[in-house]
C-alpha atoms as a PDB file:
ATOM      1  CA  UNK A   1      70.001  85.426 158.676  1.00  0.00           C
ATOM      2  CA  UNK A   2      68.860  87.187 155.356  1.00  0.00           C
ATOM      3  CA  UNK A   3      66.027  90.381 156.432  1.00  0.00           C
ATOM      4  CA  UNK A   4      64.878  93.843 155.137  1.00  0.00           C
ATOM      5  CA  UNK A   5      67.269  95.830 153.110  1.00  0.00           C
ATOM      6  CA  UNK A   6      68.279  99.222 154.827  1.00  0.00           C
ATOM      7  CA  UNK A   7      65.670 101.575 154.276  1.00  0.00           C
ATOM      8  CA  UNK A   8      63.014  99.068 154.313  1.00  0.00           C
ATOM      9  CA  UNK A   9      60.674  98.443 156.744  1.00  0.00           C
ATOM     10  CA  UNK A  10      57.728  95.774 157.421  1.00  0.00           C
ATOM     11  CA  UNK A  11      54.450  95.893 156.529  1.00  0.00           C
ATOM     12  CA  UNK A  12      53.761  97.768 160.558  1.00  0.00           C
ATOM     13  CA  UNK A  13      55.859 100.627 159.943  1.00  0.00           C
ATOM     14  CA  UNK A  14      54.860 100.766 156.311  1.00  0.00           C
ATOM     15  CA  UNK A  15      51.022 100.788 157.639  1.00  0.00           C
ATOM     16  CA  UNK A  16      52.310 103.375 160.744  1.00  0.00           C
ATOM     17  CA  UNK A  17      54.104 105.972 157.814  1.00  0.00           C
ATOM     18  CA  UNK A  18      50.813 105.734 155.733  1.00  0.00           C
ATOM     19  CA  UNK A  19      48.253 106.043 158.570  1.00  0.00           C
ATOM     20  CA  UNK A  20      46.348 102.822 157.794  1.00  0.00           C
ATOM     21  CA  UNK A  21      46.576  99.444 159.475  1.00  0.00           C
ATOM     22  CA  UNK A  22      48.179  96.014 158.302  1.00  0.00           C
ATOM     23  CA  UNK A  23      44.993  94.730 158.046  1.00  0.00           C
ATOM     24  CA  UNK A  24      44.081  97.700 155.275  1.00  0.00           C
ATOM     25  CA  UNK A  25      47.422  96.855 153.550  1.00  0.00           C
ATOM     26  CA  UNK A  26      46.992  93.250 152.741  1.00  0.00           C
ATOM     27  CA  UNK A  27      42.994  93.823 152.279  1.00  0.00           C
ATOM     28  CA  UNK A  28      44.131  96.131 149.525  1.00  0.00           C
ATOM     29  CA  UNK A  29      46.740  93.613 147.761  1.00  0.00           C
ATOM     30  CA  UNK A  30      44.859  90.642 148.260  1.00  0.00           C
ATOM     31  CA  UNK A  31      41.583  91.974 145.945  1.00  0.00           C
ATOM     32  CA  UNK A  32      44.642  93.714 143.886  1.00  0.00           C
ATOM     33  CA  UNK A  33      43.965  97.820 144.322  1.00  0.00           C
ATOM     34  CA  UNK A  34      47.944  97.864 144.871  1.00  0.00           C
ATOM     35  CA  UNK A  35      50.875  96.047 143.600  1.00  0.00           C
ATOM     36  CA  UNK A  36      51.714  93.136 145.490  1.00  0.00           C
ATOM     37  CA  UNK A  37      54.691  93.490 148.511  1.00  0.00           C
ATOM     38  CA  UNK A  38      58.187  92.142 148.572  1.00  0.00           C
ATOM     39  CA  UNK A  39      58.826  89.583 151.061  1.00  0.00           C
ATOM     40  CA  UNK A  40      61.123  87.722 152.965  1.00  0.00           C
ATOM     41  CA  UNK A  41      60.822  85.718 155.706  1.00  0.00           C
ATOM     42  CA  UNK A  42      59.089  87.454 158.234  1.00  0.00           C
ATOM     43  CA  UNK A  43      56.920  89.105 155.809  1.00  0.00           C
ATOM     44  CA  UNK A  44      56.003  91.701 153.771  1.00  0.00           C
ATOM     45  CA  UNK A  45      58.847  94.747 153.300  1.00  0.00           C
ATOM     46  CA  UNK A  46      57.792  97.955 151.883  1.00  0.00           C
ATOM     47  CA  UNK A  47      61.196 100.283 150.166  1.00  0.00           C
ATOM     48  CA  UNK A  48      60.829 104.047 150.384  1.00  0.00           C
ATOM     49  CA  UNK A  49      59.537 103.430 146.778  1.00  0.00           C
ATOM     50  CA  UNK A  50      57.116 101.217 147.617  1.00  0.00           C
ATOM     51  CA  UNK A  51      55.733 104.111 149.929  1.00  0.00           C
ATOM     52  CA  UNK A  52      55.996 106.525 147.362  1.00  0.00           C
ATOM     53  CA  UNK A  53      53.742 104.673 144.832  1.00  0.00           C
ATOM     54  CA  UNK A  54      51.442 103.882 147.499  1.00  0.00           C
ATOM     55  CA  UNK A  55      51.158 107.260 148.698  1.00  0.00           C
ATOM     56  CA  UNK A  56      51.122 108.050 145.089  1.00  0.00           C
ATOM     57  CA  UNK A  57      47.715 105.905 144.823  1.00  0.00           C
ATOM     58  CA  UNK A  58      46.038 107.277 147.338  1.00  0.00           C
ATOM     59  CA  UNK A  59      46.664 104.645 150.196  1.00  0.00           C
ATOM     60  CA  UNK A  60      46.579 106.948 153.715  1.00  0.00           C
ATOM     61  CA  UNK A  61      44.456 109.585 152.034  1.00  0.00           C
ATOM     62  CA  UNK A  62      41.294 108.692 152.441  1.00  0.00           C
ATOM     63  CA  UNK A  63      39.912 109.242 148.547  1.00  0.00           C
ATOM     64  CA  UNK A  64      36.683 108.040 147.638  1.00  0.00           C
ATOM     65  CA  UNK A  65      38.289 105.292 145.359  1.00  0.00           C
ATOM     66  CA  UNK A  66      41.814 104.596 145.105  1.00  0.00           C
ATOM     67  CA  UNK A  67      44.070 106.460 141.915  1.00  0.00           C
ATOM     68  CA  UNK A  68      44.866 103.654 139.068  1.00  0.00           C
ATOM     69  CA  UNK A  69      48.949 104.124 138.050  1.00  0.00           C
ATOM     70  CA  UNK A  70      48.127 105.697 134.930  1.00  0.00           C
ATOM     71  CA  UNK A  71      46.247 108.698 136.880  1.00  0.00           C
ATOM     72  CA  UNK A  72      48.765 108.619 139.815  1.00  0.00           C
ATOM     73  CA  UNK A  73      51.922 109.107 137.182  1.00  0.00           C
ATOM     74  CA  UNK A  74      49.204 112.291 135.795  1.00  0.00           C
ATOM     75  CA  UNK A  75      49.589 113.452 139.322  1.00  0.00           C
ATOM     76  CA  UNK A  76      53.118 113.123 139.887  1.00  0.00           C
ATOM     77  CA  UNK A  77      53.825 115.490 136.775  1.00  0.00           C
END
């Protein structure tokens, strides 16, 4: 039975680490404010990268408007 690479983790956890909901998650990747998630049969899987970039555009923060990449690569700096 083929699931999640180590380190990965559904699109619960992923919602639980970022302190939004599932719901939030796909809301955001179906009108396309993120990058859509990997998948595999049960679902969506999120890597520690994944999180990263997400965190990276504001997803869990509460901003008034969600970061586009070019500004969230600024940020990283």
């Amino acid at each position: 039975m083929l699931s999640a690479m180590d380190g990965d983790v559904h699109i619960g956890e992923a919602a639980r680490r970022l302190g939004v909901t599932p719901k939030h998650l796909r809301t955001l990747e179906r009108e396309g404010r993120i990058p859509a998630a990997r998948r595999d049969f049960n679902g969506r899987i999120y890597s520690e990268f994944d999180l990263t970039l997400l965190r990276g555009l504001g997803v869990g923060s509460r901003p008034w408007r969600l970061r586009r990449s070019g500004q969230a690569r600024e940020t990283a700096r």
